[in-house]
Each structure stands twice: as structure tokens, then as C-alpha cells.
N, C-alpha and C. Protein backbone atom coordinates (compact mmCIF):
# COMPACT_ATOMS: atom_id res chain seq x y z
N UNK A 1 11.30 -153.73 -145.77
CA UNK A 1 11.68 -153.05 -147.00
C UNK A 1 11.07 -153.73 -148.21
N UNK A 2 11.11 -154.97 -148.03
CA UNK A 2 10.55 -155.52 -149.14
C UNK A 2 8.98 -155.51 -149.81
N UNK A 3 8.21 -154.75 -148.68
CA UNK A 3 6.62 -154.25 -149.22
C UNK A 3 6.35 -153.39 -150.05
N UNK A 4 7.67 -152.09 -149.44
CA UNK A 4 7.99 -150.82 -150.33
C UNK A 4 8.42 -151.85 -152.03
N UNK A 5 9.12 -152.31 -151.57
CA UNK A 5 9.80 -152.84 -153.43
C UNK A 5 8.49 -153.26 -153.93
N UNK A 6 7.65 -154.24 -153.31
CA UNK A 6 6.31 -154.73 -154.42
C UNK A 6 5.60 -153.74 -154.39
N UNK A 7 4.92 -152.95 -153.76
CA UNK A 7 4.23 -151.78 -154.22
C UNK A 7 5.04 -150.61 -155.01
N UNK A 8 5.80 -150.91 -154.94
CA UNK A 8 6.82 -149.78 -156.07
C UNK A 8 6.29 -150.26 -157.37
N UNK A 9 7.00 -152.00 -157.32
CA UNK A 9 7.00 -152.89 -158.35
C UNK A 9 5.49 -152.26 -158.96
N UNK A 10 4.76 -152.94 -158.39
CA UNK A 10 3.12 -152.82 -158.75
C UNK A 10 2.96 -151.78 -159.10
N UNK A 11 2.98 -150.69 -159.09
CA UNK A 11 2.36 -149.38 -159.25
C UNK A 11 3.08 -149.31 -161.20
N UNK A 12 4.36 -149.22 -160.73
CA UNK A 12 5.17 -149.08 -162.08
C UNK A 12 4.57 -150.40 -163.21
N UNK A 13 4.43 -151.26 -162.95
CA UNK A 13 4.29 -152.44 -163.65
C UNK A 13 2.66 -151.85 -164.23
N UNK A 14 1.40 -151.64 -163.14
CA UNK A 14 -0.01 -151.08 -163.30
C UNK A 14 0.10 -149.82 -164.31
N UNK A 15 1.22 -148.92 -164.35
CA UNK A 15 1.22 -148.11 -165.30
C UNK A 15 1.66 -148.32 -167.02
N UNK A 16 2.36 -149.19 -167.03
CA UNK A 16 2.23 -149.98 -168.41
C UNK A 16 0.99 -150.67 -168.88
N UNK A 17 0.57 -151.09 -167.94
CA UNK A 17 -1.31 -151.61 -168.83
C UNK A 17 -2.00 -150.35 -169.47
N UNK A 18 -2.64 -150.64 -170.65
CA UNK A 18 -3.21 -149.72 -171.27
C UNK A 18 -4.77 -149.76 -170.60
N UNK A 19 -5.47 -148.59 -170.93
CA UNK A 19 -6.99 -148.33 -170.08
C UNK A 19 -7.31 -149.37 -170.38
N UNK A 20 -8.74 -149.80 -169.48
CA UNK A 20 -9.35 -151.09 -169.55
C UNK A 20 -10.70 -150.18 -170.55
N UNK A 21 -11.28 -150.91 -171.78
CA UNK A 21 -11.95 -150.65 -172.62
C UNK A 21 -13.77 -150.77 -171.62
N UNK A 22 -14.11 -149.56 -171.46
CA UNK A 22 -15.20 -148.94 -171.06
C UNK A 22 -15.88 -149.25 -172.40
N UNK A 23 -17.39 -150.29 -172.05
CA UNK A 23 -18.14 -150.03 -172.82
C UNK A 23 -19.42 -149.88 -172.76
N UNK A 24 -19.82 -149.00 -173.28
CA UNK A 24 -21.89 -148.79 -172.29
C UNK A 24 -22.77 -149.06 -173.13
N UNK A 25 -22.57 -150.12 -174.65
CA UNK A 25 -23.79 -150.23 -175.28
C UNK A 25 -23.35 -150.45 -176.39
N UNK A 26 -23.83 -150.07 -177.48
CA UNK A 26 -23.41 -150.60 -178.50
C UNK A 26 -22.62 -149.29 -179.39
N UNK A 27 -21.75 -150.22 -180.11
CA UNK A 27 -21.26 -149.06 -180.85
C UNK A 27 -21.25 -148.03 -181.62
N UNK A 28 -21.36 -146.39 -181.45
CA UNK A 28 -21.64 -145.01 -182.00
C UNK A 28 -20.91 -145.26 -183.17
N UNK A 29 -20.47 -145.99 -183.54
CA UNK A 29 -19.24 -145.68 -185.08
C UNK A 29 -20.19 -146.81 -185.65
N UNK A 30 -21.15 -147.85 -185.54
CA UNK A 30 -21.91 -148.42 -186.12
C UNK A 30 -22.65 -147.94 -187.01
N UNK A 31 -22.75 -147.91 -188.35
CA UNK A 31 -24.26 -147.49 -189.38
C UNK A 31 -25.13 -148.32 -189.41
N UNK A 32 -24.85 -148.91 -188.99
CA UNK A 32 -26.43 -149.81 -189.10
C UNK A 32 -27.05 -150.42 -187.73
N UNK A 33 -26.40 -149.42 -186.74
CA UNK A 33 -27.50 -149.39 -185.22
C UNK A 33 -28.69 -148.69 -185.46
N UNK A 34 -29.60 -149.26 -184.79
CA UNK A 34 -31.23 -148.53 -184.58
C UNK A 34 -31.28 -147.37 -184.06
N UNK A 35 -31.74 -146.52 -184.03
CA UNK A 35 -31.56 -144.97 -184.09
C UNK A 35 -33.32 -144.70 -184.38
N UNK A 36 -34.11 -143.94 -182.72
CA UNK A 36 -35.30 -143.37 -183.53
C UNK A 36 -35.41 -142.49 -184.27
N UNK A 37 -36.15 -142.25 -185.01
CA UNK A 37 -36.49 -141.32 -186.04
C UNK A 37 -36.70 -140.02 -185.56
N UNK A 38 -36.09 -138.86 -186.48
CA UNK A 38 -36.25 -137.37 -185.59
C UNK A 38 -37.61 -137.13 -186.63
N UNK A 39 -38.46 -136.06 -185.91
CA UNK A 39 -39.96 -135.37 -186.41
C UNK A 39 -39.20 -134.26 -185.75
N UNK A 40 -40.22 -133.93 -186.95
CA UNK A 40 -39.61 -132.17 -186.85
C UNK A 40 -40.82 -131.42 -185.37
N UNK A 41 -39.98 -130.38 -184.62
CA UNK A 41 -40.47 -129.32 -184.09
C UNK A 41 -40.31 -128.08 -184.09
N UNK A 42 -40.73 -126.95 -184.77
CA UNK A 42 -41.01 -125.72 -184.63
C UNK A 42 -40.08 -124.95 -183.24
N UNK A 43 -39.15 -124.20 -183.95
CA UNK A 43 -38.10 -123.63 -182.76
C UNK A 43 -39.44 -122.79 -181.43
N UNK A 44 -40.67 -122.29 -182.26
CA UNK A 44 -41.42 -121.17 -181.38
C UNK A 44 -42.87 -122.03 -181.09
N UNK A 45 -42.30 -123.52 -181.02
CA UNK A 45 -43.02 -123.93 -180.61
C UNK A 45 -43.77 -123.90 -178.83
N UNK A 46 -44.53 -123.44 -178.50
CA UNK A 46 -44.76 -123.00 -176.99
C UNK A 46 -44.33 -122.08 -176.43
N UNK A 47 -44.66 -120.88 -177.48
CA UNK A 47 -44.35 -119.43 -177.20
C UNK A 47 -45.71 -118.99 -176.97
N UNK A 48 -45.64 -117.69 -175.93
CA UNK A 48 -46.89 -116.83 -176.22
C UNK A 48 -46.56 -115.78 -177.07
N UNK A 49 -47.45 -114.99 -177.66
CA UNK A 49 -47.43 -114.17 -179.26
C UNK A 49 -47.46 -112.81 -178.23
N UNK A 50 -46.41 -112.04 -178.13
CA UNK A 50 -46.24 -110.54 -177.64
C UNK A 50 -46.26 -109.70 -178.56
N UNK A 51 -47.38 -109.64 -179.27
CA UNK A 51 -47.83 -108.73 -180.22
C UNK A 51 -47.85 -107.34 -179.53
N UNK A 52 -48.00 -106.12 -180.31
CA UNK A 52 -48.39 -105.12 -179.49
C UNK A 52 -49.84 -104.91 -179.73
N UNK A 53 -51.01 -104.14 -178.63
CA UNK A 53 -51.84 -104.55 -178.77
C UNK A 53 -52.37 -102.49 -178.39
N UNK A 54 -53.64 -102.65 -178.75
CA UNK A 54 -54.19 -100.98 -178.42
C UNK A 54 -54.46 -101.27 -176.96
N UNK A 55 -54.44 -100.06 -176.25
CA UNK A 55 -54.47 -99.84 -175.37
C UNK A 55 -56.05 -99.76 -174.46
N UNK A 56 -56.16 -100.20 -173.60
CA UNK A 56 -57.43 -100.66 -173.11
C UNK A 56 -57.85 -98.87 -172.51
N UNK A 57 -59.38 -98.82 -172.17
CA UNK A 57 -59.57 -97.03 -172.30
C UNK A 57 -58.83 -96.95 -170.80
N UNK A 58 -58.60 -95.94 -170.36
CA UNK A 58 -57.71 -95.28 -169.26
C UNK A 58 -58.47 -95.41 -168.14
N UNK A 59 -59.87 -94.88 -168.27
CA UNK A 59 -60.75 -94.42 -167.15
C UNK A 59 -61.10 -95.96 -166.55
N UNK A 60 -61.31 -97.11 -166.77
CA UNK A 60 -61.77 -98.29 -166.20
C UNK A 60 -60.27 -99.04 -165.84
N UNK A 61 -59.13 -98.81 -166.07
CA UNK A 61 -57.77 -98.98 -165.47
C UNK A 61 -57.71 -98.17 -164.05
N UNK A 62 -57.95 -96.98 -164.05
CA UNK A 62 -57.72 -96.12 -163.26
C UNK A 62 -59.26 -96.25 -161.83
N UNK A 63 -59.76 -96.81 -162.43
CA UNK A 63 -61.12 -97.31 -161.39
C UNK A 63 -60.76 -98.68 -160.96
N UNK A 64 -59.95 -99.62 -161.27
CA UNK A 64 -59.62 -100.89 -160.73
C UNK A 64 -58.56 -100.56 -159.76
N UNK A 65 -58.13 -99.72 -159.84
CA UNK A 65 -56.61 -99.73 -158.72
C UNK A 65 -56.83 -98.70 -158.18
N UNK A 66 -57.83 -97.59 -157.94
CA UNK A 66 -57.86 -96.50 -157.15
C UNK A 66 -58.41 -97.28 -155.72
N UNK A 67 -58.20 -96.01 -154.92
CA UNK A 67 -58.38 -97.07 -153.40
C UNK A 67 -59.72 -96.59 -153.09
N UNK A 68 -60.34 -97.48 -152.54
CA UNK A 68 -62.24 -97.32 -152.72
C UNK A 68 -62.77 -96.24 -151.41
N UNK A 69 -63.36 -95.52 -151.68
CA UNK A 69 -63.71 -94.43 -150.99
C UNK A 69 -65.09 -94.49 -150.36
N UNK A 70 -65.44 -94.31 -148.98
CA UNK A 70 -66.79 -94.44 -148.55
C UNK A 70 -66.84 -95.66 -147.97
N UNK A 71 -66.14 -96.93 -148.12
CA UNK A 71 -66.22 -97.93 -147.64
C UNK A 71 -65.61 -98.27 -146.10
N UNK A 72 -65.34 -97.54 -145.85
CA UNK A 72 -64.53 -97.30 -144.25
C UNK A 72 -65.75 -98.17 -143.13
């Protein structure tokens, strides 16, 4: 019985400690940490331009994708 009481003990006692302070670097609430410099970039930067464009003539469209005749 008495294992149950210290792990009781323990658990209850472990829940009164406050979190253990996690720290990964230096401190974000600091003003005067080093911080690189932002440069600006263009939101449409590495776009292609989908302009609308005239239409290429019909008859040399229609000769690339017809199915070739005589060649059998």
C-alpha cells in the first residue's frame, strides 16, 4: 500500500511545480536583438503575364492536329 501513497504523494506534489521555463534562443521581447534586414519583393514577382493575345490564323492550327493522310 505504501507505493500507491508515494506515487499518489508524487503526482499531487509534481502538480504544484510551475512549467519548467522552455527556452530556444534568445529573447523575442528583446529590442535590441539582431534581426536581418527585410528587402523588399514584388507580390507578382515570378508570374507569367496572361495577357490576351490575337489569335494565331486557323488554317495552320487545323493542319498540325489533323491526322496525316497518304502516309499509311
Amino acid at each position: 500500500m505504501k507505493p500507491v501513497l508515494l506515487t499518489a504523494l508524487a503526482v499531487i506534489l509534481s502538480a504544484c511545480s510551475g512549467p519548467p521555463a522552455i527556452e530556444a534562443g534568445r529573447d523575442p521581447a528583446d529590442a535590441n536583438a539582431w534581426a536581418p534586414s527585410v528587402r523588399y519583393v514584388p507580390v507578382t514577382a515570378g508570374t507569367v503575364d496572361y495577357r490576351p493575345v490575337d489569335p494565331k490564323p486557323w488554317t495552320e492550327r487545323n493542319e498540325r492536329v489533323a491526322p496525316k493522310t497518304g502516309s499509311d
